[in-house]
PDB file of N, CA and C in Angstrom:
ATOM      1  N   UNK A   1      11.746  -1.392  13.837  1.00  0.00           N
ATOM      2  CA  UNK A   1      11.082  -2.386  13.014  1.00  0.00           C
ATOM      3  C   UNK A   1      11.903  -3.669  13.067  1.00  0.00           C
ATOM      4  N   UNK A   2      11.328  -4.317  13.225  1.00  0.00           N
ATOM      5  CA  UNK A   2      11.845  -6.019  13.087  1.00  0.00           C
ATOM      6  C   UNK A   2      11.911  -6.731  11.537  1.00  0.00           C
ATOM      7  N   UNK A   3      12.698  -7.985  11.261  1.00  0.00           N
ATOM      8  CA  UNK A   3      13.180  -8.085  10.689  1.00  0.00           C
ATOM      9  C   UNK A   3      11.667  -9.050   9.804  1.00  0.00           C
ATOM     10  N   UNK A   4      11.186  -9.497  10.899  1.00  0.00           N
ATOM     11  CA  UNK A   4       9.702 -10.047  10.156  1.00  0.00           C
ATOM     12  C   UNK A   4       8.907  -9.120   9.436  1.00  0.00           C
ATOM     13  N   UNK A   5       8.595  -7.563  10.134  1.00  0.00           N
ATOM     14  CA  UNK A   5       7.727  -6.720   9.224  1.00  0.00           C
ATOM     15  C   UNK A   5       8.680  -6.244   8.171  1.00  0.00           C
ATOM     16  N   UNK A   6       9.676  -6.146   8.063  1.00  0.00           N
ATOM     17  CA  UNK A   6      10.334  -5.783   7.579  1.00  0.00           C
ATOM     18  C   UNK A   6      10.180  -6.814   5.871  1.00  0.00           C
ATOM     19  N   UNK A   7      10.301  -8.140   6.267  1.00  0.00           N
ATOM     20  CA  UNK A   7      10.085  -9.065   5.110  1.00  0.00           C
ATOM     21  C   UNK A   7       8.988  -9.186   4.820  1.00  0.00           C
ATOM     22  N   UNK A   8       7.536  -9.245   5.392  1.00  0.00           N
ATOM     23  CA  UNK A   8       6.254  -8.598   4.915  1.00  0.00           C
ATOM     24  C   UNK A   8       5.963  -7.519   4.353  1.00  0.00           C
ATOM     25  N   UNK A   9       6.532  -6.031   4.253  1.00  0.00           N
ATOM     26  CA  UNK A   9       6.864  -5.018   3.526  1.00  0.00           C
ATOM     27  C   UNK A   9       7.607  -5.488   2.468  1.00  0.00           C
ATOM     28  N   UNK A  10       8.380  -5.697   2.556  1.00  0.00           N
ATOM     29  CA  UNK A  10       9.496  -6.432   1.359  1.00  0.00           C
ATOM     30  C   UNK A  10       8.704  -7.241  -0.153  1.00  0.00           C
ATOM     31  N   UNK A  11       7.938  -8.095   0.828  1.00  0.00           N
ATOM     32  CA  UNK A  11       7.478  -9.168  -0.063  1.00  0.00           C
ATOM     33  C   UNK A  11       5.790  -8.361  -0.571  1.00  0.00           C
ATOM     34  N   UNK A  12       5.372  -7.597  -0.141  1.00  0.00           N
ATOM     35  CA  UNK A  12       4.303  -6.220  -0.539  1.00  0.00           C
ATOM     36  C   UNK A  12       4.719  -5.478  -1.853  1.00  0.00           C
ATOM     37  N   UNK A  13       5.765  -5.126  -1.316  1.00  0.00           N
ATOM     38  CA  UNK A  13       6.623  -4.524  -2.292  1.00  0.00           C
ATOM     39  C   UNK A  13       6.946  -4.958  -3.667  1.00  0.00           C
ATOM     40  N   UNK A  14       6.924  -6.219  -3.773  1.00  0.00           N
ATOM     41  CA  UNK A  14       7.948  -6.996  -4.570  1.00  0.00           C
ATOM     42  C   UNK A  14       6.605  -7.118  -5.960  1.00  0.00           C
ATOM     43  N   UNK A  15       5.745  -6.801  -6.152  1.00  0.00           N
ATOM     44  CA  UNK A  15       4.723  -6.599  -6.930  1.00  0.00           C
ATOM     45  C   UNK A  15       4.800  -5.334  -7.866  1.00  0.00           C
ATOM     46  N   UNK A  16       4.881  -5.735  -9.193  1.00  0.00           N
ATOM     47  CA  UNK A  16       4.870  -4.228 -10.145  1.00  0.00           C
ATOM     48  C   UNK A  16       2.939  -3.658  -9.754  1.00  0.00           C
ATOM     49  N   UNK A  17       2.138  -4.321  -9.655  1.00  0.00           N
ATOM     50  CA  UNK A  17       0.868  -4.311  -9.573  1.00  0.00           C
ATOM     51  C   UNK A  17       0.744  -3.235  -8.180  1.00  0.00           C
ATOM     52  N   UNK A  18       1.217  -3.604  -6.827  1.00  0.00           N
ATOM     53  CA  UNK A  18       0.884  -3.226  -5.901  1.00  0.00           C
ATOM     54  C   UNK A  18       1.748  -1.601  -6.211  1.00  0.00           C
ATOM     55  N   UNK A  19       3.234  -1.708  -6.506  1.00  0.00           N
ATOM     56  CA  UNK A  19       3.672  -0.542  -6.790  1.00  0.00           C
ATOM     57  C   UNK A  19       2.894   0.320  -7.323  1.00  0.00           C
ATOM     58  N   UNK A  20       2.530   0.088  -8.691  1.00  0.00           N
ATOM     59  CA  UNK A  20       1.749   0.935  -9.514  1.00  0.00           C
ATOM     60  C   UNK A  20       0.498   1.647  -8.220  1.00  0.00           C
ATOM     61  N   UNK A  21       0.074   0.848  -7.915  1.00  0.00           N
ATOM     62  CA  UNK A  21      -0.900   1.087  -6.787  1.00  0.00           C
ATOM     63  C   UNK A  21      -0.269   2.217  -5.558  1.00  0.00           C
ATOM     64  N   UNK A  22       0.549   2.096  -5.320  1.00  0.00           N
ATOM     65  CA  UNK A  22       1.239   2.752  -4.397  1.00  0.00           C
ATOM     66  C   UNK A  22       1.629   4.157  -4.967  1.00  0.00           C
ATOM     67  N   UNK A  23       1.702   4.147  -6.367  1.00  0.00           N
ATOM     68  CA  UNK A  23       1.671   5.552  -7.167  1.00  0.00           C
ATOM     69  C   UNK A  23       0.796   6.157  -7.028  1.00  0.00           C
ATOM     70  N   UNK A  24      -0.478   5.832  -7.573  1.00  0.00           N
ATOM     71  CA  UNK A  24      -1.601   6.523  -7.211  1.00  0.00           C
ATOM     72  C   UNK A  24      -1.779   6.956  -6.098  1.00  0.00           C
ATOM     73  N   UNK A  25      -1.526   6.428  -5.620  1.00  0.00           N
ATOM     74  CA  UNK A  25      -1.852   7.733  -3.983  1.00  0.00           C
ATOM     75  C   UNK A  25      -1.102   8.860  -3.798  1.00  0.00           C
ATOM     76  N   UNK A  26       0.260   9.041  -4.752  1.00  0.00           N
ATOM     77  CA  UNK A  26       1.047  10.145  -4.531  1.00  0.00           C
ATOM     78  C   UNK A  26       0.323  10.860  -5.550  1.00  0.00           C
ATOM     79  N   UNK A  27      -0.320  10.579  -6.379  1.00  0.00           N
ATOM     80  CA  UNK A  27      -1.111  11.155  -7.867  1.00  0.00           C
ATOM     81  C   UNK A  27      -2.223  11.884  -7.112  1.00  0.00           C
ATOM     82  N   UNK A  28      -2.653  10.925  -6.030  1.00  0.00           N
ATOM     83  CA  UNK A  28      -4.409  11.292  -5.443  1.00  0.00           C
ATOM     84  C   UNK A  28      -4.076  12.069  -4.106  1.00  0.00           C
ATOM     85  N   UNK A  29      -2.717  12.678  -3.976  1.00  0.00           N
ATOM     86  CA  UNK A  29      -2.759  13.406  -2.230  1.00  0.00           C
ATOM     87  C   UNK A  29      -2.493  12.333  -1.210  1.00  0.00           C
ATOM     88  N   UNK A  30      -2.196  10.878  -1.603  1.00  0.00           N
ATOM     89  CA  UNK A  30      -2.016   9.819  -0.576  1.00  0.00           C
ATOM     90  C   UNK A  30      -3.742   9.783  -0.020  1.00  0.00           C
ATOM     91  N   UNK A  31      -4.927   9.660  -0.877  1.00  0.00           N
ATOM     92  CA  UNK A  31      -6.117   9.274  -0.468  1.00  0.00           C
ATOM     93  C   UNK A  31      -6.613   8.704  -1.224  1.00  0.00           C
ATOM     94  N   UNK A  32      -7.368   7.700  -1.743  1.00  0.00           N
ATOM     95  CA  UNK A  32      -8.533   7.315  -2.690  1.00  0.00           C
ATOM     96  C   UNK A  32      -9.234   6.284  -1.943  1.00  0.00           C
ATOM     97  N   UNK A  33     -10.102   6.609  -2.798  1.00  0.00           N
ATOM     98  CA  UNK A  33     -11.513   5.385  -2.786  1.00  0.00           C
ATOM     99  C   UNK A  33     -11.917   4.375  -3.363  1.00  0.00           C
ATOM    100  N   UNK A  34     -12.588   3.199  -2.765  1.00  0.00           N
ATOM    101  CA  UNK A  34     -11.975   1.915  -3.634  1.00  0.00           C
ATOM    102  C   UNK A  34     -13.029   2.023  -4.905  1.00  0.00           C
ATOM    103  N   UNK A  35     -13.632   2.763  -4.831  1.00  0.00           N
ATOM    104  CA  UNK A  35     -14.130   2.963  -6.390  1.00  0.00           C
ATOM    105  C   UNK A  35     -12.967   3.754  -7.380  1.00  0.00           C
ATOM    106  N   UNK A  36     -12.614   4.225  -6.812  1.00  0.00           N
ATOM    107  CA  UNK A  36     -11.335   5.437  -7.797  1.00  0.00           C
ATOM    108  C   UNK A  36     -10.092   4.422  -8.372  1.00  0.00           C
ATOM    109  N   UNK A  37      -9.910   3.567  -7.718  1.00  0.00           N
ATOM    110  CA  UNK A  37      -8.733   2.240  -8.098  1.00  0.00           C
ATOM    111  C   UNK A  37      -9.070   1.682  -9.214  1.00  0.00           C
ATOM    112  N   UNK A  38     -10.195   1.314  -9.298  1.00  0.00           N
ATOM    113  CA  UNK A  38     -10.923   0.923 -10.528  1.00  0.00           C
ATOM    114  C   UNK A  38     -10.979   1.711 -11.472  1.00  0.00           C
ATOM    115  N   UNK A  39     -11.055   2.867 -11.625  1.00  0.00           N
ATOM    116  CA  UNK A  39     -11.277   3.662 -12.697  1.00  0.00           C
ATOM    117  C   UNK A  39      -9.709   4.249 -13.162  1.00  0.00           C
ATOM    118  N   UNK A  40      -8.258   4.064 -12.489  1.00  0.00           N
ATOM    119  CA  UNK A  40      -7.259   4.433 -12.934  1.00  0.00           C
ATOM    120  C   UNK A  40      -6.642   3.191 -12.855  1.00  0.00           C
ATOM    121  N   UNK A  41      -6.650   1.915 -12.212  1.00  0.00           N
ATOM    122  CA  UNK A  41      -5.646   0.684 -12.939  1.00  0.00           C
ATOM    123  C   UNK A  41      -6.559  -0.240 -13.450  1.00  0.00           C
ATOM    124  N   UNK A  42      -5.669  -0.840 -14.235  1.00  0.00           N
ATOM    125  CA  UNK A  42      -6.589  -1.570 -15.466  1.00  0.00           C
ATOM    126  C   UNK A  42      -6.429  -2.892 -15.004  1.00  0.00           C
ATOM    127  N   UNK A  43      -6.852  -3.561 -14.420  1.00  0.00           N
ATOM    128  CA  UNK A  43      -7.105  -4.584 -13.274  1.00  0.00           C
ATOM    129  C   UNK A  43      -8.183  -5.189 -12.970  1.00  0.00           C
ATOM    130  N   UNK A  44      -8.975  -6.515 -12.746  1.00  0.00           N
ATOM    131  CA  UNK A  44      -9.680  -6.906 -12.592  1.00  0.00           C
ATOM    132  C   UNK A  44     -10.529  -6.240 -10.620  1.00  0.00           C
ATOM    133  N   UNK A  45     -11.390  -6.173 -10.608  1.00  0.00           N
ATOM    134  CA  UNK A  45     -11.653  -5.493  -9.065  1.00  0.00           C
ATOM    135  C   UNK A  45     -11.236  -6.412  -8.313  1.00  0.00           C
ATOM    136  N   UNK A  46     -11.415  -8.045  -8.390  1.00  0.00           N
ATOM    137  CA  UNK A  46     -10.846  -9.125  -7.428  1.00  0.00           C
ATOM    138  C   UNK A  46      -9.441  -9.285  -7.569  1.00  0.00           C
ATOM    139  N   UNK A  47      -8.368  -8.598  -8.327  1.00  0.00           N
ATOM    140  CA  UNK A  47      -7.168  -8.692  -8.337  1.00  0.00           C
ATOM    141  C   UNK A  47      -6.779  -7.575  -7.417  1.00  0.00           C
ATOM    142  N   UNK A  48      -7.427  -5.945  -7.858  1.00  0.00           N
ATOM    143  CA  UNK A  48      -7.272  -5.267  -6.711  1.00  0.00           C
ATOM    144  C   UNK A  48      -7.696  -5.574  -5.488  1.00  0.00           C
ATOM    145  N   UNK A  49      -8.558  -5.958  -5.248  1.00  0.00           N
ATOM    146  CA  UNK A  49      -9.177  -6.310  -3.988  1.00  0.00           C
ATOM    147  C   UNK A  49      -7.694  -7.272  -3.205  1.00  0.00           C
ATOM    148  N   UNK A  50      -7.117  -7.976  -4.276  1.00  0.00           N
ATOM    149  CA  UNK A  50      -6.369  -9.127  -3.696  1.00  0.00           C
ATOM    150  C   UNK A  50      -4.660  -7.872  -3.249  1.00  0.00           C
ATOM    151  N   UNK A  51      -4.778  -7.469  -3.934  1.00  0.00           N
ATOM    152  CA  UNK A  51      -3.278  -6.274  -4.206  1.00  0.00           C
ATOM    153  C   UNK A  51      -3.440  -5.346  -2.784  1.00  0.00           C
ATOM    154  N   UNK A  52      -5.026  -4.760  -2.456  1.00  0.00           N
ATOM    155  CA  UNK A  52      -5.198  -4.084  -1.473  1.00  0.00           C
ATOM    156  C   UNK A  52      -5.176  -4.663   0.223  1.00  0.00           C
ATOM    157  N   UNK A  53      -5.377  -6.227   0.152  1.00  0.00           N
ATOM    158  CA  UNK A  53      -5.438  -6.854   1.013  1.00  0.00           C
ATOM    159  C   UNK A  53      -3.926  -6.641   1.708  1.00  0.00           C
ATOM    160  N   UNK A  54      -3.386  -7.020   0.783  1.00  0.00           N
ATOM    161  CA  UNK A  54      -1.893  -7.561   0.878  1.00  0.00           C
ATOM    162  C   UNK A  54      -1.335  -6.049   1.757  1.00  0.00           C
ATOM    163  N   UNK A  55      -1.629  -4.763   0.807  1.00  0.00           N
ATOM    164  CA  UNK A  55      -0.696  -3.927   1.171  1.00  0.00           C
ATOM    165  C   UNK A  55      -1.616  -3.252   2.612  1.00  0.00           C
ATOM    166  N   UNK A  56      -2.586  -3.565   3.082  1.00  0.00           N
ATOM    167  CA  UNK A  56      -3.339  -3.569   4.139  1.00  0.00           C
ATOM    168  C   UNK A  56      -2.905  -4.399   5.165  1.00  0.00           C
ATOM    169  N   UNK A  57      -2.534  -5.375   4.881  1.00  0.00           N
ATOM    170  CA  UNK A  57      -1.775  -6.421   5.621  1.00  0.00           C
ATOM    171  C   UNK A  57      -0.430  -6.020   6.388  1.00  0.00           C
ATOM    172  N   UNK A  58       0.127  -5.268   5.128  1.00  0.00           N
ATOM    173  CA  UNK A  58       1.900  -4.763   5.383  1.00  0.00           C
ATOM    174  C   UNK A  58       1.431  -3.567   6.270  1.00  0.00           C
ATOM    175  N   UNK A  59       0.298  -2.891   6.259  1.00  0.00           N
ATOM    176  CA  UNK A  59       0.801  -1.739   7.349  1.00  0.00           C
ATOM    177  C   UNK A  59       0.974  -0.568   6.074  1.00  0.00           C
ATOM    178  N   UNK A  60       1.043  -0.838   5.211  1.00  0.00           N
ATOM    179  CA  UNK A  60       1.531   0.169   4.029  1.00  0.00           C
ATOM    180  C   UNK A  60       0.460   1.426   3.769  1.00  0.00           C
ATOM    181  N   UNK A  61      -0.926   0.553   3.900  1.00  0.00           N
ATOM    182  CA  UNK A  61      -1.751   1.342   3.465  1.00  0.00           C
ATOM    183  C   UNK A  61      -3.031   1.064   4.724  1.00  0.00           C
ATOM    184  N   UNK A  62      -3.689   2.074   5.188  1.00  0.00           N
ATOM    185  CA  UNK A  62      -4.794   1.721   6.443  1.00  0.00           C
ATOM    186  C   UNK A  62      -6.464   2.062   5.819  1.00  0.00           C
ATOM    187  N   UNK A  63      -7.114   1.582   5.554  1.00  0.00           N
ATOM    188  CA  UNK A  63      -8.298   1.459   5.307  1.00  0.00           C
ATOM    189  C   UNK A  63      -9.348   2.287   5.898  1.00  0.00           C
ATOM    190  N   UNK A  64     -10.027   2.920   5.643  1.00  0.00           N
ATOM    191  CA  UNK A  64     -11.737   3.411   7.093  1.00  0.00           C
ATOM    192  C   UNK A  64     -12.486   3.443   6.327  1.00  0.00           C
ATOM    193  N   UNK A  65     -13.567   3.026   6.748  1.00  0.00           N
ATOM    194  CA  UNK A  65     -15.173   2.255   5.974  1.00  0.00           C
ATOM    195  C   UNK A  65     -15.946   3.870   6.191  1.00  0.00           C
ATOM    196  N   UNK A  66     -16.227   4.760   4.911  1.00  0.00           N
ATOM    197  CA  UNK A  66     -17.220   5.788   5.344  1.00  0.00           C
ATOM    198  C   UNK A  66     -18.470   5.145   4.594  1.00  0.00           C
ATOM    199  N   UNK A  67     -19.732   4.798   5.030  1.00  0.00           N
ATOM    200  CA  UNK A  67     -20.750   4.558   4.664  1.00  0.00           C
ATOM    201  C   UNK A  67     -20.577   3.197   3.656  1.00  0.00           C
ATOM    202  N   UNK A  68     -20.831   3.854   2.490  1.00  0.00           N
ATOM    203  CA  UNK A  68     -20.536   2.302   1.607  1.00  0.00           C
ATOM    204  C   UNK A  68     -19.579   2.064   0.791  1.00  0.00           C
ATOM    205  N   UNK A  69     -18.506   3.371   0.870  1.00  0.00           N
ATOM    206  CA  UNK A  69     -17.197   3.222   0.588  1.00  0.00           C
ATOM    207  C   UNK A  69     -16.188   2.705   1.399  1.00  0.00           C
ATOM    208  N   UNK A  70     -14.547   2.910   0.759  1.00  0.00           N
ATOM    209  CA  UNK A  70     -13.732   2.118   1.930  1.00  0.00           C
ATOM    210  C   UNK A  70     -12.788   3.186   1.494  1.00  0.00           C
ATOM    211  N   UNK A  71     -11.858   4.229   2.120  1.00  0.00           N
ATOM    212  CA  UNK A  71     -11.321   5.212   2.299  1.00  0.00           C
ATOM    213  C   UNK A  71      -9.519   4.466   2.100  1.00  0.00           C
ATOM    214  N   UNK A  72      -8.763   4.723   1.224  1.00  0.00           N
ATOM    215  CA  UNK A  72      -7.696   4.202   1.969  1.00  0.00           C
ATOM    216  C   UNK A  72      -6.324   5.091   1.950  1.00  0.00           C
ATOM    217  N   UNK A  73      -5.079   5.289   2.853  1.00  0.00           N
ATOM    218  CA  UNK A  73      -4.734   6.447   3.167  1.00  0.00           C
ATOM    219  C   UNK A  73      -3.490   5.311   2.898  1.00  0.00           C
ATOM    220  N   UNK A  74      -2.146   6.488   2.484  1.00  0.00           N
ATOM    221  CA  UNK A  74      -0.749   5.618   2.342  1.00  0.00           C
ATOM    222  C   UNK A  74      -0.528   6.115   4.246  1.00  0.00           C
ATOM    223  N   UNK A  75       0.657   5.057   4.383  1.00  0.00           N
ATOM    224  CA  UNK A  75       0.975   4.775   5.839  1.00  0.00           C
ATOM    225  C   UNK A  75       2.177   5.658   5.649  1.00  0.00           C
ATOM    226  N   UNK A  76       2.803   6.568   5.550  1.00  0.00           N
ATOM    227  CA  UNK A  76       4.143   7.143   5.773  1.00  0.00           C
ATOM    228  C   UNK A  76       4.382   7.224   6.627  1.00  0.00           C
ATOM    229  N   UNK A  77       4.051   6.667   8.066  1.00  0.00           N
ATOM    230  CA  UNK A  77       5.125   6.475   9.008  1.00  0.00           C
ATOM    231  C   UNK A  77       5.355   5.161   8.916  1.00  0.00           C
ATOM    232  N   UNK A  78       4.773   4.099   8.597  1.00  0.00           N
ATOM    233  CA  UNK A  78       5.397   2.917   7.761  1.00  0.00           C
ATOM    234  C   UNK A  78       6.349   2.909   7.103  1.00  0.00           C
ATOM    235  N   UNK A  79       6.474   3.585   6.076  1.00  0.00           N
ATOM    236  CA  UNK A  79       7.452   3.814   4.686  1.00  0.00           C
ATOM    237  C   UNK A  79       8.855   4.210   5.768  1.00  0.00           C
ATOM    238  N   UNK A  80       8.373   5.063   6.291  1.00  0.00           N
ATOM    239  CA  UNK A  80       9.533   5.695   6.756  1.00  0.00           C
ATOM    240  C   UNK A  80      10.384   5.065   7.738  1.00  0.00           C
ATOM    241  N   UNK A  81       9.745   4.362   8.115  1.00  0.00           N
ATOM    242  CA  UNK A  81      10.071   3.045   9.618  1.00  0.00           C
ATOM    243  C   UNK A  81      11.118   2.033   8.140  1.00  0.00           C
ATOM    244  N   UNK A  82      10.510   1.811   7.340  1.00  0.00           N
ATOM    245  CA  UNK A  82      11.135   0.573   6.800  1.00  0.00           C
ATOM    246  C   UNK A  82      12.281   1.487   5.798  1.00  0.00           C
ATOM    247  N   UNK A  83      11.999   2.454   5.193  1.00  0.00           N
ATOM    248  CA  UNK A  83      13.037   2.996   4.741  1.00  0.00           C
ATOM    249  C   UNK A  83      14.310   3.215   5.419  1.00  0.00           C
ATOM    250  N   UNK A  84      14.035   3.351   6.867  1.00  0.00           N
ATOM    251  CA  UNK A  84      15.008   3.361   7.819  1.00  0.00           C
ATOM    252  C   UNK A  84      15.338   2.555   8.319  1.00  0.00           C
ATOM    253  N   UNK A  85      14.596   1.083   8.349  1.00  0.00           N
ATOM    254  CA  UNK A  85      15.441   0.092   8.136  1.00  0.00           C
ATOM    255  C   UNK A  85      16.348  -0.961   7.054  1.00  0.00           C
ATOM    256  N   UNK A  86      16.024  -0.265   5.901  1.00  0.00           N
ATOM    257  CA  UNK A  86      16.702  -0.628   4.988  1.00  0.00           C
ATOM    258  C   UNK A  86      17.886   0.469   4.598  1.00  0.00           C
ATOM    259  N   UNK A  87      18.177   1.610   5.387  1.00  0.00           N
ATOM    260  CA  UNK A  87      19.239   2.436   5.700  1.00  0.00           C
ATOM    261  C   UNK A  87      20.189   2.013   6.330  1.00  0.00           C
ATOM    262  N   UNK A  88      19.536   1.144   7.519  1.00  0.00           N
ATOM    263  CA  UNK A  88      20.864   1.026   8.684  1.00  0.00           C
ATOM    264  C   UNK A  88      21.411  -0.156   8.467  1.00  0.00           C
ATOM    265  N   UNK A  89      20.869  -1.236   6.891  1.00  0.00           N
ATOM    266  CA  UNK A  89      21.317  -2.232   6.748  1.00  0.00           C
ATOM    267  C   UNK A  89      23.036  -1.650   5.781  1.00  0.00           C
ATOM    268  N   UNK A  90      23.316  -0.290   5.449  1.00  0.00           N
ATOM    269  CA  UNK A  90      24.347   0.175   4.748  1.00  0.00           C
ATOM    270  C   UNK A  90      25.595   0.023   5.519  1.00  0.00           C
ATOM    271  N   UNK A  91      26.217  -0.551   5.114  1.00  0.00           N
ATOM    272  CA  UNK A  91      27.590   0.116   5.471  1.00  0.00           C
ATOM    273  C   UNK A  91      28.315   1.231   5.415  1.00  0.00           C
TER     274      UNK A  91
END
């Protein structure tokens, strides 16, 4: 991982909003539906919408359109790419 995705993850991250968001998927099996976001954070839908962009953006989280839903899955080989680069920054 490079030091650019690396600060796009970073700056994803840096949100209590998106975090919280990033919980729920360990709550939901790492799956939900963008109707299900709505019904567990207390959030406007265009704020999530704006929170989901972002962490869609980072690679964090990957999206698939089934019919007239939007599916979205946590990225753990992401996490794990950047966790490991914020490892080898240790001395």
């Amino acid at each position: 991982m490079d030091a650019k995705k690396a600060e796009k993850i970073a700056k994803a991250l840096s949100d209590p909003n998106r975090l919280m968001i990033l919980k729920e998927f360990k709550k939901n099996k790492d799956c939900l539906y963008c109707c299900n976001l709505g019904d567990t954070i207390s959030l406007a839908q265009p704020s999530i919408s704006h929170h989901m962009k972002l962490l869609i953006d980072s690679e964090l989280i990957t999206s698939d359109k089934e019919g007239r839903n939007v599916k979205y899955a946590l990225n753990n080989k992401m996490l794990d790419e950047y966790i490991n680069f914020i490892k080898a920054l240790k001395i």
